[in-house]
Protein backbone atom coordinates (compact mmCIF):
# COMPACT_ATOMS: atom_id res chain seq x y z
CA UNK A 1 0.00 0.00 0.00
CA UNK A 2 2.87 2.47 0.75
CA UNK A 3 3.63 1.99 -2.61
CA UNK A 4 0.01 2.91 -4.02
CA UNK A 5 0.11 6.04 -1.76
CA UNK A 6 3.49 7.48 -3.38
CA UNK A 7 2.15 6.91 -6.53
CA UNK A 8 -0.96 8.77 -5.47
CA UNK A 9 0.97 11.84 -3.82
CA UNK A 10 3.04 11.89 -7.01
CA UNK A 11 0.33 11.67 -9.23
CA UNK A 12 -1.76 14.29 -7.67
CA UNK A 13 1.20 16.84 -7.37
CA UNK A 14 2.08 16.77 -10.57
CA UNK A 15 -1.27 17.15 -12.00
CA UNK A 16 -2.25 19.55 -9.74
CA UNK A 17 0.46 21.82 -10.34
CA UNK A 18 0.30 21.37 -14.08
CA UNK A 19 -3.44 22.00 -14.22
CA UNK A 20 -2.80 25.43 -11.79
CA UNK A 21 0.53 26.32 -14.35
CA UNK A 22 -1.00 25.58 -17.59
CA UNK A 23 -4.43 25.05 -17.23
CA UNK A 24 -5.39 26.16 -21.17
CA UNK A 25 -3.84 22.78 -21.57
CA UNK A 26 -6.44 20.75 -19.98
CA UNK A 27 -8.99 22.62 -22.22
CA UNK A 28 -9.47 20.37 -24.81
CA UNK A 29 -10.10 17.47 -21.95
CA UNK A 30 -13.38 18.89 -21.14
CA UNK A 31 -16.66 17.73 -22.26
CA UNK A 32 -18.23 20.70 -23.50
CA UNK A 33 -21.41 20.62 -21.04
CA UNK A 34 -19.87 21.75 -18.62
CA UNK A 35 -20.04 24.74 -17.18
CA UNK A 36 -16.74 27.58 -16.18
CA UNK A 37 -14.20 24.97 -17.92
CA UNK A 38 -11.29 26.86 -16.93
CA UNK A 39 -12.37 27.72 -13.23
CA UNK A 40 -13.08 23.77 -13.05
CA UNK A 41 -9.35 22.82 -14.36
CA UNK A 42 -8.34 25.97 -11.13
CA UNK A 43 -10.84 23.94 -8.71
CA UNK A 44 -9.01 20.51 -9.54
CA UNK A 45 -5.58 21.56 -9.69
CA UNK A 46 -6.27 22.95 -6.17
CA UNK A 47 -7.89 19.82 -4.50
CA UNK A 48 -5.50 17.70 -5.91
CA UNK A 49 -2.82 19.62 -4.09
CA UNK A 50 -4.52 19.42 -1.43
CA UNK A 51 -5.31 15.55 -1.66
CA UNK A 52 -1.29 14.91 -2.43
CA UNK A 53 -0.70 17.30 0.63
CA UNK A 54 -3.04 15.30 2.89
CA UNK A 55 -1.73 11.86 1.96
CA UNK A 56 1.81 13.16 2.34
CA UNK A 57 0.99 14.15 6.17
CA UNK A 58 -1.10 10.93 6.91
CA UNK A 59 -4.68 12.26 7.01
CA UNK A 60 -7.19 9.91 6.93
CA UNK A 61 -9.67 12.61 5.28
CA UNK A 62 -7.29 12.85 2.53
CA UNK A 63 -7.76 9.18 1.29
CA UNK A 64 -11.85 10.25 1.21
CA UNK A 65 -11.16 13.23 -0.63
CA UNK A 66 -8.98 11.72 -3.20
CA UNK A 67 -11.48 8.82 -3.84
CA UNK A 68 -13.84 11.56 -4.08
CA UNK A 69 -11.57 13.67 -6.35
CA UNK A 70 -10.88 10.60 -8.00
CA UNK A 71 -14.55 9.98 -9.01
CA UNK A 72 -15.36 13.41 -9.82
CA UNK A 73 -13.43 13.59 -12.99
CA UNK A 74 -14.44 10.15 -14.24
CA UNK A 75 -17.13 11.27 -16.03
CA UNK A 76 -14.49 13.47 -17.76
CA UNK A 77 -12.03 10.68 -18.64
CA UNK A 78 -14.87 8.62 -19.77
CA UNK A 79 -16.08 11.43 -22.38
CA UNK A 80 -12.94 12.24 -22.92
CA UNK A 81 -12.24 8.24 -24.18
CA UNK A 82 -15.14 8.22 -26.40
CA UNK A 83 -14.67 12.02 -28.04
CA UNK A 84 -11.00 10.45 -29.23
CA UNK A 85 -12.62 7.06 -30.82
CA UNK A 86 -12.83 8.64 -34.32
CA UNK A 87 -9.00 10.04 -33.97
CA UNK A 88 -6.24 8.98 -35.83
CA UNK A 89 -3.92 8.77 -33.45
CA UNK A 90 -4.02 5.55 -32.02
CA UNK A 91 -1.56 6.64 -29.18
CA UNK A 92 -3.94 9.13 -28.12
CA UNK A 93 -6.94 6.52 -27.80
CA UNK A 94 -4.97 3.65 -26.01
CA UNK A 95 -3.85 6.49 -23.57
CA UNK A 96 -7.88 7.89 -23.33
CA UNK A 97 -8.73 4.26 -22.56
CA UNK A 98 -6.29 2.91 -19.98
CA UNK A 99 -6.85 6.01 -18.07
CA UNK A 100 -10.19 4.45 -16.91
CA UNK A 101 -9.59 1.24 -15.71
CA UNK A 102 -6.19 2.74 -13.74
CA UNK A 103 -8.40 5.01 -11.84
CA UNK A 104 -10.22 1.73 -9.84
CA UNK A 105 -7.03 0.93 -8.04
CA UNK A 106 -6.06 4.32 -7.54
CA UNK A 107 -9.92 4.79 -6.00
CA UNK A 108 -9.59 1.75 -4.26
CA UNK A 109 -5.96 2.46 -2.60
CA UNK A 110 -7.47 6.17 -1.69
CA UNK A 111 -10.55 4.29 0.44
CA UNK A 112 -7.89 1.51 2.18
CA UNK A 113 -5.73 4.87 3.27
CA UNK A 114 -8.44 6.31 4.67
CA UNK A 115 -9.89 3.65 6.21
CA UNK A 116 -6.47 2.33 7.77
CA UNK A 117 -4.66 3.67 10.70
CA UNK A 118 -2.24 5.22 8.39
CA UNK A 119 1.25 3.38 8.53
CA UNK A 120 2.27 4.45 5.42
């Protein structure tokens, strides 16, 4: 699990920062109902610093919020995996694709954090 949890702290810094540094990047990720796409990319750079914060100082709320964080921008990825079906890059649509099934472990490592008494 220690393992899992480093790979969560260093996948939610780097995204959060990225997303806070260059968040016209992440543009083009969002599905195109929702609303304020740029303050959204702001609002998830933020919690995901503050998820890879929390896990980094042993918080047990932090494992919550990251599941929580985790699930929220699902619904993205998945859109985001069927908007690049009709692409021709075939990098881009194996990346869109694992994505989604790489976020259940990372979910499920977030809830066993929480939920442990934090050894890691």
């Amino acid at each position: 699990m220690k393992i899992a949890i480093w790979i969560l702290i260093f996948a939610f810094s780097a995204s959060g920062i990225l997303h806070l540094v260059n968040p016209e990047a992440f543009l083009w990720l969002m599905p195109p109902w929702l609303p304020e796409p740029l303050a959204l990319i702001y609002i998830s750079g933020i919690f995901e610093l503050v998820c890879a914060a929390g896990l980094l100082f042993k918080q047990r709320w932090a494992g919550w919020l990251s599941a929580l964080v985790l699930l929220a921008i699902w619904p993205a990825n998945i859109w985001y995996a069927f908007s690049v079906l009709e692409s021709e890059n075939i990098g881009l649509i194996i990346t869109a694709w694992l994505r989604l099934p790489l976020q259940v472990p990372l979910i499920y490592y977030s809830v066993k954090f929480a939920q442990s008494k934090i050894s890691t």
